[in-house]
C-alpha atoms as a PDB file:
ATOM      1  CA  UNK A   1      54.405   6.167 -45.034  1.00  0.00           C
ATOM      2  CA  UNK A   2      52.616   7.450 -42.212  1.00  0.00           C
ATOM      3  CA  UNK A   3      49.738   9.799 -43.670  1.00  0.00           C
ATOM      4  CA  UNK A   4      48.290  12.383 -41.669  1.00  0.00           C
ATOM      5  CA  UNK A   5      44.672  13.400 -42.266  1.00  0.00           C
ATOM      6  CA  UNK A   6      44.824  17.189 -41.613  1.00  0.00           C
ATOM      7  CA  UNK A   7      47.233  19.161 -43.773  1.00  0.00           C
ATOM      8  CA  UNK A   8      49.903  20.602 -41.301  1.00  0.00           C
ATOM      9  CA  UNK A   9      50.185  24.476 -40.271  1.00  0.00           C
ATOM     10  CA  UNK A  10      52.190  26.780 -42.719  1.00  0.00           C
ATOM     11  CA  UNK A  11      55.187  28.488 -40.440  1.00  0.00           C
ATOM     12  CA  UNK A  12      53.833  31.356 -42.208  1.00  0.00           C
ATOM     13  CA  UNK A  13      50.135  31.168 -40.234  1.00  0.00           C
ATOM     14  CA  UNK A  14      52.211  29.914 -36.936  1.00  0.00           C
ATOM     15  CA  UNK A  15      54.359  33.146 -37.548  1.00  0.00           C
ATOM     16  CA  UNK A  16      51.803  35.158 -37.768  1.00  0.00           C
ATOM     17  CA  UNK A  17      49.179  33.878 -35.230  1.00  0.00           C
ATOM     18  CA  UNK A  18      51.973  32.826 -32.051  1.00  0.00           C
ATOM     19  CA  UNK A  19      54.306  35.694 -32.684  1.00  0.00           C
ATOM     20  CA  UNK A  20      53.349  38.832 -34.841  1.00  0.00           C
ATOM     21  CA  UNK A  21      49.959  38.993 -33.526  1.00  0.00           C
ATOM     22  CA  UNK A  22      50.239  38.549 -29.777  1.00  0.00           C
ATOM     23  CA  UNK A  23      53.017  41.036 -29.868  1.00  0.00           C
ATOM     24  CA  UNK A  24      51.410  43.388 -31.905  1.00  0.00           C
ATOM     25  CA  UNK A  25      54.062  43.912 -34.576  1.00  0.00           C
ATOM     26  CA  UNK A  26      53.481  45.137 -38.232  1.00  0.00           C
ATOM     27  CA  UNK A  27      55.216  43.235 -41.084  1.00  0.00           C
ATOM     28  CA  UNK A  28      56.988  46.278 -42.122  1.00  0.00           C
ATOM     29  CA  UNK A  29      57.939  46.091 -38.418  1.00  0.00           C
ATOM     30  CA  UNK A  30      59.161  42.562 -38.474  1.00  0.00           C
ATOM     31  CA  UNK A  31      60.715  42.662 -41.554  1.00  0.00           C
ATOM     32  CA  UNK A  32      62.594  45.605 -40.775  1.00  0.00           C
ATOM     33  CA  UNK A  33      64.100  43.332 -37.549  1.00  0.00           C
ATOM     34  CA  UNK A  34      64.698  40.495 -39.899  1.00  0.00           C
ATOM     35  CA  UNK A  35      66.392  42.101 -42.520  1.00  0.00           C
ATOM     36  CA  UNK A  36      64.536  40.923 -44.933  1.00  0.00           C
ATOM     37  CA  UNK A  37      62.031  42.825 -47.241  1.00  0.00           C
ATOM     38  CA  UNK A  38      58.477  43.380 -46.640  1.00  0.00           C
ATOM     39  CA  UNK A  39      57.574  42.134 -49.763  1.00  0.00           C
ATOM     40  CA  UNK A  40      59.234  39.041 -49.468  1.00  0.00           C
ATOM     41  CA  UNK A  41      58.271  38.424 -45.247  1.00  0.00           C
ATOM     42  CA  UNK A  42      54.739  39.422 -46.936  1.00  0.00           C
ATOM     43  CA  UNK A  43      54.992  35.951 -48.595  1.00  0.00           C
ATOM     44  CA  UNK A  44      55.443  33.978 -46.034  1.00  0.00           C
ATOM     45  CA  UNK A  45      52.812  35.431 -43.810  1.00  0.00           C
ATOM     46  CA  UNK A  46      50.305  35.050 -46.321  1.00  0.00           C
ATOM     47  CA  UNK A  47      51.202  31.376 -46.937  1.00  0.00           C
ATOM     48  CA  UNK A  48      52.623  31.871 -50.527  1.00  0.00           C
ATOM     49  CA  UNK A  49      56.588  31.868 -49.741  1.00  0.00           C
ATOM     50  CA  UNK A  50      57.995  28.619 -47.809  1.00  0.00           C
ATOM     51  CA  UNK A  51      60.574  29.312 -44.711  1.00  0.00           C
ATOM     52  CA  UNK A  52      64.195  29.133 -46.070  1.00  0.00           C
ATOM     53  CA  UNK A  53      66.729  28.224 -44.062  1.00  0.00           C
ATOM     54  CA  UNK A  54      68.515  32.008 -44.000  1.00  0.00           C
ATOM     55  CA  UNK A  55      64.726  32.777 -42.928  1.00  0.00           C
ATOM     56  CA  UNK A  56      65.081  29.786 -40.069  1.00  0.00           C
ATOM     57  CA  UNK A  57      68.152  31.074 -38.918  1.00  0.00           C
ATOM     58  CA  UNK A  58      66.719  35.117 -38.953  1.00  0.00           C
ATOM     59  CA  UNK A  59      63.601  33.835 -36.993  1.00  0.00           C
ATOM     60  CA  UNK A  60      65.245  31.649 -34.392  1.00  0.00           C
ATOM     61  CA  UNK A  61      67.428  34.433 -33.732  1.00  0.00           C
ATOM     62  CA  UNK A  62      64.900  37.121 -33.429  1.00  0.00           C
ATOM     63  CA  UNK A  63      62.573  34.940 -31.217  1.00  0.00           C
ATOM     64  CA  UNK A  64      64.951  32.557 -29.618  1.00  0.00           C
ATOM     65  CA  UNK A  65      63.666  29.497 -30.880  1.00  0.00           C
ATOM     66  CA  UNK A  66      65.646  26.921 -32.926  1.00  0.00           C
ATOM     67  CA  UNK A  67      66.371  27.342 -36.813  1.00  0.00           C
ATOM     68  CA  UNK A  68      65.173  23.488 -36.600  1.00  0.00           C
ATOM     69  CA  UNK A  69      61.501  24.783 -35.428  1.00  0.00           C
ATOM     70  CA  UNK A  70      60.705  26.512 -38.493  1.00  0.00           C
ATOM     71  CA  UNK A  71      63.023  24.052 -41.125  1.00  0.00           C
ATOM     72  CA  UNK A  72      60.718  21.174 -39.461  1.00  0.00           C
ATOM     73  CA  UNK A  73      57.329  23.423 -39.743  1.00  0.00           C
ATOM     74  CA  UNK A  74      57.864  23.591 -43.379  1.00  0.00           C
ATOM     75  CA  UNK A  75      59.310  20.275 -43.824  1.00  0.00           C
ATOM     76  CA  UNK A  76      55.775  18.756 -42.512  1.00  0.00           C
ATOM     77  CA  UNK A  77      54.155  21.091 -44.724  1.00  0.00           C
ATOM     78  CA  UNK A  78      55.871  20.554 -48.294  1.00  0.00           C
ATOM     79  CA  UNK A  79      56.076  16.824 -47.600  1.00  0.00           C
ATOM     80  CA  UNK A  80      51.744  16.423 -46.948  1.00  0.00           C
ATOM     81  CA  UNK A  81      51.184  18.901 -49.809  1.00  0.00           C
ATOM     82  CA  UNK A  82      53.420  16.427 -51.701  1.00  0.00           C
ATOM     83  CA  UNK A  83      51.830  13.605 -50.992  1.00  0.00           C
ATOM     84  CA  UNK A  84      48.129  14.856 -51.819  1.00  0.00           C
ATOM     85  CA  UNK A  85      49.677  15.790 -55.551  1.00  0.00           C
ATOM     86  CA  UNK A  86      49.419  13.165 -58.028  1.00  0.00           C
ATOM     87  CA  UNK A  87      52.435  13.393 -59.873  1.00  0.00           C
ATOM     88  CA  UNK A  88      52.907   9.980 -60.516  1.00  0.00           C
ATOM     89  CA  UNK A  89      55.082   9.670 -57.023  1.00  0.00           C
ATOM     90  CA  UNK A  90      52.581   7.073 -55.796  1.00  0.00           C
ATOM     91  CA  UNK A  91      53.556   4.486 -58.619  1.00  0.00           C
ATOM     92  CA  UNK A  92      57.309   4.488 -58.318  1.00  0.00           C
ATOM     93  CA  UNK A  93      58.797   1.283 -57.393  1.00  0.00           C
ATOM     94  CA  UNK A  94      60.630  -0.099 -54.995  1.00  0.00           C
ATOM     95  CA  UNK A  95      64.307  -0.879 -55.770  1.00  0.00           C
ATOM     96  CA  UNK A  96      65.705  -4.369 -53.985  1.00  0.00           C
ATOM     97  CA  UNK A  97      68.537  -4.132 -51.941  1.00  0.00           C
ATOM     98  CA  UNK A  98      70.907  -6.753 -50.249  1.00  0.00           C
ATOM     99  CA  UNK A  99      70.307  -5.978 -46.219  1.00  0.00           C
ATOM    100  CA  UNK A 100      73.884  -7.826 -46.383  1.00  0.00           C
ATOM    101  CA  UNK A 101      75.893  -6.130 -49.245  1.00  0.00           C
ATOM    102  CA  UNK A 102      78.731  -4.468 -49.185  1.00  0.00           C
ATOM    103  CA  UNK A 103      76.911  -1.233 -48.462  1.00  0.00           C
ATOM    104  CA  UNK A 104      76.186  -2.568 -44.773  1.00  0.00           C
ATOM    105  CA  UNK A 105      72.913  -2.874 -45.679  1.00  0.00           C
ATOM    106  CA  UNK A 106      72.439   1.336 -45.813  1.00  0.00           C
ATOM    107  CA  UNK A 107      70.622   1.389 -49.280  1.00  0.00           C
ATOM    108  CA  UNK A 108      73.251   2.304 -51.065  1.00  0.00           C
ATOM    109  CA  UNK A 109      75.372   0.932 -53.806  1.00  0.00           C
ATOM    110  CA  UNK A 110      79.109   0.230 -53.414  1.00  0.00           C
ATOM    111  CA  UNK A 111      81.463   2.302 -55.442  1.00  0.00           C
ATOM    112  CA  UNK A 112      84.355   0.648 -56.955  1.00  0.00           C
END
C-alpha cells in the first residue's frame, strides 16, 4: 500500500476555499442552490460530514465539475484517515489464491 505522508484535503476545506470563498457565497446561499440544508452543507464545510454521492452529484452539477471529483476527494480522505487508525486492520492476513484457478486468477472463489 502506497502511504502518503500528509493527510489529504477534506472536499469540505476544497469546497470551501476553491469555490465558496472566491465567489463570495454564504452557506445559507449555497445550500439554498444545492437543495440541501444549511445544517447539513454546514457539516461538510466544517470538515465533520463526508461528501455523499447525492452531494457529488448536487456539486458537480452546480459547479460543472465531475461527481467523480468530489467521490475521489473523499475517497483519498477516508482511506488515509483509515489507515492512521489502529483497528487491528494492519494485522489481517493475507488469503492465498491460485493465479490459475478457476476464478481466472481474479481473487475470487468459484461458485458451484
Amino acid at each position: 500500500m502506497k502511504t502518503r505522508n500528509r493527510k489529504p484535503t477534506h472536499p469540505g476545506a476544497t469546497l470551501r476555499h476553491e469555490y465558496l470563498e472566491p465567489l463570495g457565497m454564504t452557506i445559507t446561499a449555497l445550500a439554498e442552490r444545492l437543495k440541501v440544508s444549511r445544517k447539513h452543507l454546514s457539516s461538510v464545510l466544517n470538515e465533520r460530514a463526508g461528501i455523499t454521492p447525492d452531494m457529488a452529484l448536487r456539486l458537480a452539477k452546480a459547479f460543472n465539475t465531475t461527481p467523480d471529483l468530489w467521490l475521489n476527494l473523499q475517497k483519498a480522505h477516508d482511506l488515509w484517515c483509515a489507515e492512521h487508525e489502529s483497528t487491528g486492520w494492519a494485522d489481517v492476513m493475507p488469503i492465498p489464491v491460485a493465479k490459475d484457478g478457476p476464478t481466472g486468477g481474479v481473487g475470487r472463489p468459484a461458485t458451484r
